[in-house]
Protein backbone atom coordinates (compact mmCIF):
# COMPACT_ATOMS: atom_id res chain seq x y z
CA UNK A 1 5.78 45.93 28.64
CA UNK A 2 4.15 48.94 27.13
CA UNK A 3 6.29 49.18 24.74
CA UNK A 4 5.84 45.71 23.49
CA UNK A 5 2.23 45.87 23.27
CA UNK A 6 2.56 49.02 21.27
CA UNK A 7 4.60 47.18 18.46
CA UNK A 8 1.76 44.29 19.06
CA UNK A 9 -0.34 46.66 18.07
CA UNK A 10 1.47 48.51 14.92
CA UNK A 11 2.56 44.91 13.67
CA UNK A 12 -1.32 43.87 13.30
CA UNK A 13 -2.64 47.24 11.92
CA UNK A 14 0.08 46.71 9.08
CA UNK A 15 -0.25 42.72 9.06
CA UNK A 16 -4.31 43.88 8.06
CA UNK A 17 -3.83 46.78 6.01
CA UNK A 18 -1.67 44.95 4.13
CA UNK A 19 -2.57 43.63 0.26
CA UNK A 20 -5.15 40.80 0.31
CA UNK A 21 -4.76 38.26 -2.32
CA UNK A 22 -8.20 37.92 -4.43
CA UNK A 23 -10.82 35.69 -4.17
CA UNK A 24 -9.50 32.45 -5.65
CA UNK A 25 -13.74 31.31 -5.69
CA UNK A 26 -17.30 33.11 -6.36
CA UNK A 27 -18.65 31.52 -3.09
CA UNK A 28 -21.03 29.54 -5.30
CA UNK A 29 -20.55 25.87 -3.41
CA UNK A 30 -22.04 21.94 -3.66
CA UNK A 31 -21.46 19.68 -1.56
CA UNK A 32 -22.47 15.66 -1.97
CA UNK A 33 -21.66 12.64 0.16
CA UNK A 34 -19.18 9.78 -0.54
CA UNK A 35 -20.42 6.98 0.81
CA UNK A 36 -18.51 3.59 2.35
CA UNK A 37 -18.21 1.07 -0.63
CA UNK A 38 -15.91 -1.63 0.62
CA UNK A 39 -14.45 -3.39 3.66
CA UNK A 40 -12.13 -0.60 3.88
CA UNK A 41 -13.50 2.14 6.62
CA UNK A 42 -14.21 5.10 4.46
CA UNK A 43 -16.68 7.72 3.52
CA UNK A 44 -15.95 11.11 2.18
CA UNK A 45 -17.70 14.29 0.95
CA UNK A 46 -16.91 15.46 -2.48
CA UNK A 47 -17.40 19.68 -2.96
CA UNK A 48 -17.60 21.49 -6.02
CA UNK A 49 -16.58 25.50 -5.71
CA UNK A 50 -17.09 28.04 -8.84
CA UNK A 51 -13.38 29.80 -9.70
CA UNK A 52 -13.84 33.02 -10.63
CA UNK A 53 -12.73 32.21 -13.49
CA UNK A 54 -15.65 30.05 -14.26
CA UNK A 55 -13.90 26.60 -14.01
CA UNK A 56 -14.56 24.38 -11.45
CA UNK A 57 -12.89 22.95 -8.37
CA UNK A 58 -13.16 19.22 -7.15
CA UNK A 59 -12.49 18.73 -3.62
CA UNK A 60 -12.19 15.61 -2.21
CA UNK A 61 -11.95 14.80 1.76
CA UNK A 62 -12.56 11.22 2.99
CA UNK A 63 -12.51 10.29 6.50
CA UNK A 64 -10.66 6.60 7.80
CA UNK A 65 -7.08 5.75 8.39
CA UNK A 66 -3.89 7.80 7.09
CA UNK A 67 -1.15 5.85 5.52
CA UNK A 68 2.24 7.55 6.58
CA UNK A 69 3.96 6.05 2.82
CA UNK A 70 3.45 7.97 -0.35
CA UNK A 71 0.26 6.01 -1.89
CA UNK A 72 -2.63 7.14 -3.52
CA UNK A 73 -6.03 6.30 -4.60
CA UNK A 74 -7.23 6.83 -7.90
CA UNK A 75 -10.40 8.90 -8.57
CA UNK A 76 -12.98 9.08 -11.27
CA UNK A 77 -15.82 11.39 -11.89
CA UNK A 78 -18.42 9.36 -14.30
CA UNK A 79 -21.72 9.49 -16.27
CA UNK A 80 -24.58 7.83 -14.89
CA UNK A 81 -25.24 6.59 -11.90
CA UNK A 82 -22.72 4.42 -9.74
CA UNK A 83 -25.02 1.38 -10.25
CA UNK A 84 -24.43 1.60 -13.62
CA UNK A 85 -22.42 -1.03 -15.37
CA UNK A 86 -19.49 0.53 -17.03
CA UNK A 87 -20.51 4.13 -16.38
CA UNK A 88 -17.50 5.91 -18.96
CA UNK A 89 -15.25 7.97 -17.03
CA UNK A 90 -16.22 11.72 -17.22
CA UNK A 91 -13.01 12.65 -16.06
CA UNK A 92 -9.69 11.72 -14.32
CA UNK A 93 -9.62 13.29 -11.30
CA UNK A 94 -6.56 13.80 -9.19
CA UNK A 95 -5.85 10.76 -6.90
CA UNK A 96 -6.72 11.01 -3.29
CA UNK A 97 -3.35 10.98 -1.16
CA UNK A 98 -3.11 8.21 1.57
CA UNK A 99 -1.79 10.19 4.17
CA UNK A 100 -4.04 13.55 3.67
CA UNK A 101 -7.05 12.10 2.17
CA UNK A 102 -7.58 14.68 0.29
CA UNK A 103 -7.77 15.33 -3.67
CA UNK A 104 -7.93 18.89 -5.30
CA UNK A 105 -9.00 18.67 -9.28
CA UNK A 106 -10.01 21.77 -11.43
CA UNK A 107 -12.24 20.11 -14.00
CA UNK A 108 -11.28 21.00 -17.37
CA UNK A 109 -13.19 19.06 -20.75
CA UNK A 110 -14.84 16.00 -20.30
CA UNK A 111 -14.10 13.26 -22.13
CA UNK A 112 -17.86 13.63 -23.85
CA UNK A 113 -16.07 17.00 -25.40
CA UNK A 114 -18.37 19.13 -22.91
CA UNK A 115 -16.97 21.47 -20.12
CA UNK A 116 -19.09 21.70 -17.27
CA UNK A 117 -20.50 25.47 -15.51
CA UNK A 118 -21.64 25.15 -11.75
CA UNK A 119 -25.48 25.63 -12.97
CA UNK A 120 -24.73 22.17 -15.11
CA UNK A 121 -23.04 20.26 -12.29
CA UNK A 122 -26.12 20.78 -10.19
CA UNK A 123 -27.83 18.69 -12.86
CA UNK A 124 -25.05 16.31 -13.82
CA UNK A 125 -25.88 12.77 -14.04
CA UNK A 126 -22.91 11.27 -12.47
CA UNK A 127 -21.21 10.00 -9.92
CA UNK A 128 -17.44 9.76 -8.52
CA UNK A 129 -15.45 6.60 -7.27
CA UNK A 130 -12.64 6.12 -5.55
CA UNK A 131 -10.64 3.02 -6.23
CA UNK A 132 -7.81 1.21 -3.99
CA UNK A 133 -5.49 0.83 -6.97
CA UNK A 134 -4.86 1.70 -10.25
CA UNK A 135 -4.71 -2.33 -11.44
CA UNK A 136 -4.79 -5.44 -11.09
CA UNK A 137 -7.57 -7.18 -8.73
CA UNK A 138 -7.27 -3.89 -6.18
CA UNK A 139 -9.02 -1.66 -9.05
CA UNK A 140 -12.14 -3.55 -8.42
CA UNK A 141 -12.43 -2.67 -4.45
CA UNK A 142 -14.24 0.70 -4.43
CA UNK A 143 -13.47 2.37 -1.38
CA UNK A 144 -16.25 4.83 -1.56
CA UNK A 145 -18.87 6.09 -4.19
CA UNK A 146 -21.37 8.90 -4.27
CA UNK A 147 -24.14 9.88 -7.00
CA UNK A 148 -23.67 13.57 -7.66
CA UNK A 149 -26.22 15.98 -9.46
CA UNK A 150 -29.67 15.54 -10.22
CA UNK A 151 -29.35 11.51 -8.49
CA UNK A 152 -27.64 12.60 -5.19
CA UNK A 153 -30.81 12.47 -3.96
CA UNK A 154 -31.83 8.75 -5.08
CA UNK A 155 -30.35 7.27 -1.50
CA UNK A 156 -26.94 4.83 -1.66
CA UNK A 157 -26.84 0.87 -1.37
CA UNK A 158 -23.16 -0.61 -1.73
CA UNK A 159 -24.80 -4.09 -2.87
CA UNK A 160 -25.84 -1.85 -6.18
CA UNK A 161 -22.28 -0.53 -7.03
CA UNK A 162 -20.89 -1.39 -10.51
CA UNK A 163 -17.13 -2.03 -11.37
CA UNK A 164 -16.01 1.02 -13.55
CA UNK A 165 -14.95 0.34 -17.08
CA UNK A 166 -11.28 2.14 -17.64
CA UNK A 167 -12.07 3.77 -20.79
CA UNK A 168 -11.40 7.35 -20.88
């Protein structure tokens, strides 16, 4: 028994001492709310982490039912606030998957030519979507929307949100 604790022991002093991998972010975090937008039962957060690179890293997480089949949601970060009638798409993010609920997006150019730093996307005027399909009638059914930036703070009423144009 000794003698198996001992290896216990040596195993985790060389598991620890062993090469870290680097810091993938600067620790430099936002975090916004996505809020219910439909009949469907979701809400979200949406949280924006500096690389140390300098780009930036869109994480989505919603909260409702899992699928177990391979579907996705499409998301959109836009310009403007989510009231806004055909707010142009900012940028295509990576769909949210149906059985994680979760999206990961580095944000490269926006479609306005303009690459966002973390000091800009405190300020952003915009706001993200989440659709239940790509097409057809289902694009229209927002399952959840958040402002993000400078009008995070402005408060969220679903009877205000606008249908997205697709323009990108």
């Amino acid at each position: 028994m000794k003698k198996l604790l001992f290896l216990a022991l040596i195993s985790l002093v060389f598991w620890s001492c062993g090469e870290q991998e680097p810091d993938k972010y600067t620790g430099q975090k936002l975090e916004f709310e996505l809020f219910k937008s439909s009949d469907f039962d979701y809400t979200g957060n949406l949280i924006v982490q500096e690389l140390t690179s300098g780009a930036l890293e869109f994480t989505i997480q919603l909260e409702g039912a899992r699928s177990e089949g391979a579907y996705t949601f499409p998301a959109h970060l836009h310009f403007g606030g989510y009231e806004q009638a055909d707010a142009p798409i900012a940028f295509l993010l990576s769909p949210v998957s149906s059985e994680s609920l979760k999206s990961v997006t580095e944000i490269g150019q926006l479609s306005d030519g303009s690459v966002p730093t973390f000091e800009q996307m405190k300020v952003f005027d915009g706001h993200v979507k989440i659709h239940l399909a790509n097409e057809g009638p289902d694009y229209n059914v927002i399952l959840v929307a958040g402002n993000i930036g400078t009008n995070a703070e402005l408060g969220f009423d679903p009877e205000k949100i606008a249908i997205c144009g697709k323009s990108y």
